[in-house]
Protein backbone atom coordinates (compact mmCIF):
# COMPACT_ATOMS: atom_id res chain seq x y z
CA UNK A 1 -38.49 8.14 4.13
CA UNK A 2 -35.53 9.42 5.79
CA UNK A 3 -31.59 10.60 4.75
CA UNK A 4 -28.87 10.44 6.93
CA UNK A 5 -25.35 11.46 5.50
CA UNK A 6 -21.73 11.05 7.41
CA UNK A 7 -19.58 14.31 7.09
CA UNK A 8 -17.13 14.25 4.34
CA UNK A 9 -13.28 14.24 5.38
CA UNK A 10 -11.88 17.96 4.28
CA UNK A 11 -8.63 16.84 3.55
CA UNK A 12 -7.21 14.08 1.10
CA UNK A 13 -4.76 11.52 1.67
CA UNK A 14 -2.19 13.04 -0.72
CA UNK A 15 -2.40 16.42 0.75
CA UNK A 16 -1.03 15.68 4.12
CA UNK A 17 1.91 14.67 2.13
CA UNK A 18 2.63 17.56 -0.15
CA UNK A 19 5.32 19.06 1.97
CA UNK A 20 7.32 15.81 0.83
CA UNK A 21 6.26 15.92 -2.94
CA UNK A 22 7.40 19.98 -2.68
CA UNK A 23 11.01 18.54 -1.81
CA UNK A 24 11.40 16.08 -4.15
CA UNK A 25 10.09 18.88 -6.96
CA UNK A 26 12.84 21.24 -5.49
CA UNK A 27 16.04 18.87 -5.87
CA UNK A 28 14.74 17.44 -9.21
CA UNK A 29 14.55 20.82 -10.84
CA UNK A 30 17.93 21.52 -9.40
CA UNK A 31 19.23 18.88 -11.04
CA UNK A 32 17.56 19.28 -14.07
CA UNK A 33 19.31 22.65 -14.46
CA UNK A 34 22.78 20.74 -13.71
CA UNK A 35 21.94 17.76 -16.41
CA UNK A 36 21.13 20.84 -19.10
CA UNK A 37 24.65 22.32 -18.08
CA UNK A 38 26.18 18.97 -18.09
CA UNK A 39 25.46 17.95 -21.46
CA UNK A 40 25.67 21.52 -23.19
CA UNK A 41 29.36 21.64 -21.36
CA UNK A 42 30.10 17.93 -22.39
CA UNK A 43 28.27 17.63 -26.25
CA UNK A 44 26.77 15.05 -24.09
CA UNK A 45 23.29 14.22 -26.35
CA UNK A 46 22.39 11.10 -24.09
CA UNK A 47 22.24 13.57 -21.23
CA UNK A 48 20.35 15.74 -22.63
CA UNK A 49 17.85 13.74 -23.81
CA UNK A 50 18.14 12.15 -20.05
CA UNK A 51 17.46 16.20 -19.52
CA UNK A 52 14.36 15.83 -21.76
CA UNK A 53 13.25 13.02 -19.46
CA UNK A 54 13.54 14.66 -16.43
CA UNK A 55 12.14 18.08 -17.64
CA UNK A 56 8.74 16.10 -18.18
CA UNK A 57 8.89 14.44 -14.76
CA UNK A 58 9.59 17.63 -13.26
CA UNK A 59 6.21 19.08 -14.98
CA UNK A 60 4.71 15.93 -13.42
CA UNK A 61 5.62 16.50 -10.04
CA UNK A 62 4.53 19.73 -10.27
CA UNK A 63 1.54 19.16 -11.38
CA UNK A 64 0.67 16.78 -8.85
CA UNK A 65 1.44 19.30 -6.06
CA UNK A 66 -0.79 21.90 -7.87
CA UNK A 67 -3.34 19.25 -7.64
CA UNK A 68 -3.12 18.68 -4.45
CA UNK A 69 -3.65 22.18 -3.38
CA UNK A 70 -6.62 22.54 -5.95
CA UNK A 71 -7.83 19.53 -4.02
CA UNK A 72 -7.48 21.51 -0.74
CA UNK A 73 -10.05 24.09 -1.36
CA UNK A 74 -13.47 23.85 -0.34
CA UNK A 75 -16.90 22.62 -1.67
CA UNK A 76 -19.17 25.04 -3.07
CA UNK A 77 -22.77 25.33 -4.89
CA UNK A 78 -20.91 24.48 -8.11
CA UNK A 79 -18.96 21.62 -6.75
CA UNK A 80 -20.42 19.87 -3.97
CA UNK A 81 -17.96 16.95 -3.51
CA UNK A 82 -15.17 19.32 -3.26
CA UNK A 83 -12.20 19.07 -5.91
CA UNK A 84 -10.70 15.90 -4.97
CA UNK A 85 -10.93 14.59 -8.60
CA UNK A 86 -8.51 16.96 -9.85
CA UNK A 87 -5.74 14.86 -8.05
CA UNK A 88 -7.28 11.54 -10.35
CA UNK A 89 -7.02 13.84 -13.07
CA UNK A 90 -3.53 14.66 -12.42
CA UNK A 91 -2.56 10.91 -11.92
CA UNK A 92 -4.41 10.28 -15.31
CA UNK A 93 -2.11 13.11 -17.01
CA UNK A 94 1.06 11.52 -15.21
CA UNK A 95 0.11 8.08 -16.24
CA UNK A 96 -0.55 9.06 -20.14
CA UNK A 97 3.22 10.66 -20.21
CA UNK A 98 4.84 8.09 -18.64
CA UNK A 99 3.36 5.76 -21.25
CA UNK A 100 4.32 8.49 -24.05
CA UNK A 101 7.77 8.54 -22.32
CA UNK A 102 8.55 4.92 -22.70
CA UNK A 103 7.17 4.97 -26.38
CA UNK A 104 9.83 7.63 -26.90
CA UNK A 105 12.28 6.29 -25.13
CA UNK A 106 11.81 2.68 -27.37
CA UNK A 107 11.68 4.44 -30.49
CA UNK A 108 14.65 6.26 -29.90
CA UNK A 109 16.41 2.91 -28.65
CA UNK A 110 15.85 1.44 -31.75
CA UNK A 111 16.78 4.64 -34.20
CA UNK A 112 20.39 4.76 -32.03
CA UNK A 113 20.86 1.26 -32.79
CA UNK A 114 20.98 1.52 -36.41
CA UNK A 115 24.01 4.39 -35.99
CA UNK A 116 24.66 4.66 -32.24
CA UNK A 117 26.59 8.08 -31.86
CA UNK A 118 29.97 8.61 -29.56
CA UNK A 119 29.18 9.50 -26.48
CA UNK A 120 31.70 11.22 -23.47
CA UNK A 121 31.35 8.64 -21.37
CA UNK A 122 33.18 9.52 -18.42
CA UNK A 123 31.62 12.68 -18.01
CA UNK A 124 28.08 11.12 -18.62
CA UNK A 125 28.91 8.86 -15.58
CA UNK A 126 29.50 11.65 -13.51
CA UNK A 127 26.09 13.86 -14.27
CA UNK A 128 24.26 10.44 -14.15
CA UNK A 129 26.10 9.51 -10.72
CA UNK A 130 24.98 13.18 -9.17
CA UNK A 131 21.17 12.29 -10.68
CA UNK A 132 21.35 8.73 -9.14
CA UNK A 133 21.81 10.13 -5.63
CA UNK A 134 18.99 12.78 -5.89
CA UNK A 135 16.48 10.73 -7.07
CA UNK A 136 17.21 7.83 -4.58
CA UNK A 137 16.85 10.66 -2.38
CA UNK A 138 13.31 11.05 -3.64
CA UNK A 139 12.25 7.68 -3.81
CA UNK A 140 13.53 7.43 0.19
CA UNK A 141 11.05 10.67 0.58
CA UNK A 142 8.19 9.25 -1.47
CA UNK A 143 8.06 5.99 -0.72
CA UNK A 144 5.18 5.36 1.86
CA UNK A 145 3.52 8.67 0.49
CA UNK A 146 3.02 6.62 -2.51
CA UNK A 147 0.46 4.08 -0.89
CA UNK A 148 -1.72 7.08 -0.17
CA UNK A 149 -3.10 7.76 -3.26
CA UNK A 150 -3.06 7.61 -7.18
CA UNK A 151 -1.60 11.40 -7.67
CA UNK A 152 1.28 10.45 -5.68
CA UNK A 153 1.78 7.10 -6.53
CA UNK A 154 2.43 9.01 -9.72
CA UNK A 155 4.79 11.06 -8.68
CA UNK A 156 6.19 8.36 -7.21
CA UNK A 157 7.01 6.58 -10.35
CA UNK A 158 7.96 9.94 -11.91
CA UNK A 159 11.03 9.68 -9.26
CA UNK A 160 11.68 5.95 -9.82
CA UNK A 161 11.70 6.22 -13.58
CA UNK A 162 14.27 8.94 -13.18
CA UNK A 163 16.22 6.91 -11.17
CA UNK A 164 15.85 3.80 -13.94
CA UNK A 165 17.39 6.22 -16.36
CA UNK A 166 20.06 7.36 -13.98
CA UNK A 167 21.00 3.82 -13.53
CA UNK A 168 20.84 3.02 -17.05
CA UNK A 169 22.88 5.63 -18.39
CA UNK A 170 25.35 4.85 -15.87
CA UNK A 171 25.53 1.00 -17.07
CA UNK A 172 25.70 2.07 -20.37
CA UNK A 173 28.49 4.70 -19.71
CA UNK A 174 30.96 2.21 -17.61
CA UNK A 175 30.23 -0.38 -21.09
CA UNK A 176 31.39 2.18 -23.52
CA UNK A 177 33.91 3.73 -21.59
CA UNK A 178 35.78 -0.05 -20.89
CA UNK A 179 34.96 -1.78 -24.09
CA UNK A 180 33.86 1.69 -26.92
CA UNK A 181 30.61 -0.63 -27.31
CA UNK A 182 28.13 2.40 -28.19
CA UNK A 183 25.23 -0.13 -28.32
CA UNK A 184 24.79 -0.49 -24.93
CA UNK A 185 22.98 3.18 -25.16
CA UNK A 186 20.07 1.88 -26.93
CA UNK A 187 20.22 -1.18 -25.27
CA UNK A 188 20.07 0.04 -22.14
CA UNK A 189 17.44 2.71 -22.62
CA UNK A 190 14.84 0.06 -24.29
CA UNK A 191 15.32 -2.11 -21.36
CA UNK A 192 14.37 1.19 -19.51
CA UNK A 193 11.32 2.16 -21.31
CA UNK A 194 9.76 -1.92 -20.92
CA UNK A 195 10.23 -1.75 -17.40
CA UNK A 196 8.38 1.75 -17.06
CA UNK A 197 5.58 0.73 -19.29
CA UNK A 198 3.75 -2.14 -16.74
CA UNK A 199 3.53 -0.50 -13.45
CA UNK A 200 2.44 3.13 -15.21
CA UNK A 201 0.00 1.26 -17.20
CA UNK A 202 -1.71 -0.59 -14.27
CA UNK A 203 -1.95 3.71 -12.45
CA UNK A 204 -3.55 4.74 -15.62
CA UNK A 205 -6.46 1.80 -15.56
CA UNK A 206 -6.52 2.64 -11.36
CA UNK A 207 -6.75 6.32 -11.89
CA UNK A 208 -9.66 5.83 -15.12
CA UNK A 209 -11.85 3.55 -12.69
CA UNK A 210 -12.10 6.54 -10.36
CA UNK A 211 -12.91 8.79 -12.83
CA UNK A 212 -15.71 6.35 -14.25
CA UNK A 213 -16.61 5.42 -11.08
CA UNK A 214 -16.00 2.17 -10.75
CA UNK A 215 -16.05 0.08 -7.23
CA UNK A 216 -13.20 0.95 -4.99
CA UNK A 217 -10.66 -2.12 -5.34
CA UNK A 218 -10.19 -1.71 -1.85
CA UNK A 219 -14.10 -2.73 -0.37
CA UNK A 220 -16.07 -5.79 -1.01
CA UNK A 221 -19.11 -4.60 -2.53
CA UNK A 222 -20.76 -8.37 -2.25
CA UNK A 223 -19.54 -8.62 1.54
CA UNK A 224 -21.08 -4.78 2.02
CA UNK A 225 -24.20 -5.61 0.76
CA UNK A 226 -24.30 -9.02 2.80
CA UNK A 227 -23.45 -6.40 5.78
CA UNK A 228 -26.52 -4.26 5.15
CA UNK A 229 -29.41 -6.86 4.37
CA UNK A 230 -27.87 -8.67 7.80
CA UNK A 231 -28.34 -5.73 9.75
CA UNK A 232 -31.49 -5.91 12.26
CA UNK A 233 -34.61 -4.10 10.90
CA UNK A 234 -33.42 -4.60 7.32
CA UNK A 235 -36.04 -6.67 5.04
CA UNK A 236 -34.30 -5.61 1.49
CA UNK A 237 -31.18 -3.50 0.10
CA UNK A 238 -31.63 -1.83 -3.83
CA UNK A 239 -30.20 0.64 -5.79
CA UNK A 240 -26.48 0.08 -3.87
CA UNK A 241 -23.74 2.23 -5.57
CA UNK A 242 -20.09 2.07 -4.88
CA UNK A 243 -17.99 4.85 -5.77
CA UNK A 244 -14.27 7.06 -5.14
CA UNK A 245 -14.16 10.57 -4.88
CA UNK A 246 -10.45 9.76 -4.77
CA UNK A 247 -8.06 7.86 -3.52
CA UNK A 248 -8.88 6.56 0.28
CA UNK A 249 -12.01 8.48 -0.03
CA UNK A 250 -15.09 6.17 -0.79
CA UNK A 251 -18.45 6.96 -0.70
CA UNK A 252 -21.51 4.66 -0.99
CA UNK A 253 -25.40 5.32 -0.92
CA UNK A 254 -28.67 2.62 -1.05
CA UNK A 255 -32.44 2.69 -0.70
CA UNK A 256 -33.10 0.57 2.45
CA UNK A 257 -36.54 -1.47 3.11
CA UNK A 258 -37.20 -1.57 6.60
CA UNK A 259 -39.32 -3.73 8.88
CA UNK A 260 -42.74 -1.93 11.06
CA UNK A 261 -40.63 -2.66 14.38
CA UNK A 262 -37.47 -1.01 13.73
CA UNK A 263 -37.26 3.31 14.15
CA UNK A 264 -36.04 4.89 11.65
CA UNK A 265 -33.04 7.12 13.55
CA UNK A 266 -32.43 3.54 14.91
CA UNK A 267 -31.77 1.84 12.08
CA UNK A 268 -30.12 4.44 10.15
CA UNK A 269 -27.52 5.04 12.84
CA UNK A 270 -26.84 1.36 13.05
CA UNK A 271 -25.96 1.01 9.22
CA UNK A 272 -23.85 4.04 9.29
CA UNK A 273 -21.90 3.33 12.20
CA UNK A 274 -21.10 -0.45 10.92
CA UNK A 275 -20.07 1.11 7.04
CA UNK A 276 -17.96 3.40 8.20
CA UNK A 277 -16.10 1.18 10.65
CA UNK A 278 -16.21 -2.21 8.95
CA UNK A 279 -15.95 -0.97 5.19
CA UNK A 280 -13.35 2.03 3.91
CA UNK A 281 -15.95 4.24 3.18
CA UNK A 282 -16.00 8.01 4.62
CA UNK A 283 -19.70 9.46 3.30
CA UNK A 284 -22.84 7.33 3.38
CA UNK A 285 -26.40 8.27 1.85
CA UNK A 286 -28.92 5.40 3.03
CA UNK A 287 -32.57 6.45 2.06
CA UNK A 288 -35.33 4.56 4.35
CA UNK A 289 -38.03 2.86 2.48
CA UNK A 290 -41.79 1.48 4.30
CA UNK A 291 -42.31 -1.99 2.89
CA UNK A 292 -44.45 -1.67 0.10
CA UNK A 293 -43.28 1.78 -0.94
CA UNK A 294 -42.95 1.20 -5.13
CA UNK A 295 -39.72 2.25 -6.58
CA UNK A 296 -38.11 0.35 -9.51
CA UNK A 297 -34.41 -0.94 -9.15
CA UNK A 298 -32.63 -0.15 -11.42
CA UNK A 299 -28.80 -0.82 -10.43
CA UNK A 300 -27.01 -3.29 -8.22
């Protein structure tokens, strides 16, 4: 028996893109400190509880970029993947207050509703306007970061559900400053808070199947393990796991049964050179079996 393993990639996919996450975290704390102003200034309570909102997604951006740079550091004896997973963890932790945040934001819908207070409307559009722009900003920044892994897919929808409020409180301010209709407040905010829930729900489950190490959504474990028992000097595939470190960073190991004609060095450089090109996976562990050697299968 032989092991071969590929060389890990040192860096993640979200950490080539912190330097964008660090300016998006930079305007939306400035403009957190201008909403808390705002409202104080104005006896403005939707924007501060817009304030509330965006203090929380400010936390979440920042801990995404402290993620990412625990991420960054090295494997050691006492962690030998690295510390990629803290980024899932942080996506997991963004995820779980988003979902808290909508729950809120519902609850508080429906307790305005029974005795919707006066809000200053035209000053709430302006604050709201100035929040708009920064956090279309940030989406504009984000926005293909996003598709390169959970932790800042999170962030991502930290920005947009800013932005969602932003708009919202804007709709709701041009209502009640035209018509004096205070329900569109709670109106407006529960229509908010349903169309947050979905997408941060559907992070959470991505982010949780990394962390229980489920198959990669993004490789076909059936077509890989066609792949390997098609391979030349290949009589049987066993014990096959499939697994993230995080995001765009798969790894994958199996016990391989070989034929008599086949070399070992051979034949493990010709399964690792076809995963790694034909399947998104960046560290391989293939363990070469003689026929006949005993060893009962357990998994896939």
């Amino acid at each position: 028996m032989e092991e071969i393993k590929t060389q890990i990639q040192t860096t993640s996919a979200a950490s080539k893109h912190k330097k964008n996450l660090l300016i998006v975290l930079a305007l939306s704390g400035t403009y957190l400190i201008a909403e808390v102003i705002g409202g104080i200034v104005t006896n403005s309570l939707a924007l501060l509880a817009d304030a509330a909102h965006m203090l929380t997604d400010v936390v979440g951006l920042l801990l995404a970029y402290i993620a990412i740079r625990i991420g960054e550091r090295k494997a050691d004896i006492s962690k030998t993947f690295g510390y990629y997973r803290t980024e899932i963890l942080a996506a997991v932790i963004n995820a779980v207050v988003l979902l808290g945040i909508s729950i809120y934001v519902l609850i508080e819908a429906y307790r305005r509703f029974q005795d919707p207070p006066e809000v200053q409307s035209k000053s709430m559009l302006i604050v709201a306007g100035i929040g708009l722009i920064v956090n279309i900003v940030g989406l504009m920044i984000l926005r293909k970061d996003s598709e390169a892994s959970l932790n800042m897919k999170g962030a991502y929808f930290e920005v947009l559900s800013d932005m969602l409020t932003s708009v919202g409180v804007m709709i709701a301010g041009v209502i009640m400053l035209t018509t004096g209709w205070y329900y569109a407040d709670p109106l407006i905010s529960a229509a908010i808070g349903l169309l947050i829930f979905p997408r941060t729900w559907k992070l959470l489950k991505e982010a949780i199947n990394v962390l229980l190490e489920g198959t990669p959504k993004d490789v076909d474990i059936v077509e890989l393990r066609k792949s390997l028992e098609q391979t030349p000097g290949v009589k049987n595939v066993h014990d096959l796991h499939l697994w993230s470190l995080t995001s765009s960073m798969n790894a994958m190991s199996a016990h391989i049964v070989k034929d008599g004609v086949s070399t070992q060095n051979q034949l493990l450089k010709t399964l690792t050179d076809q995963t790694t090109e034909n399947f998104k996976i960046s560290h391989t562990t293939f363990q070469i079996e003689e026929e006949g050697y005993e060893e009962n299968e357990v998994h896939l």
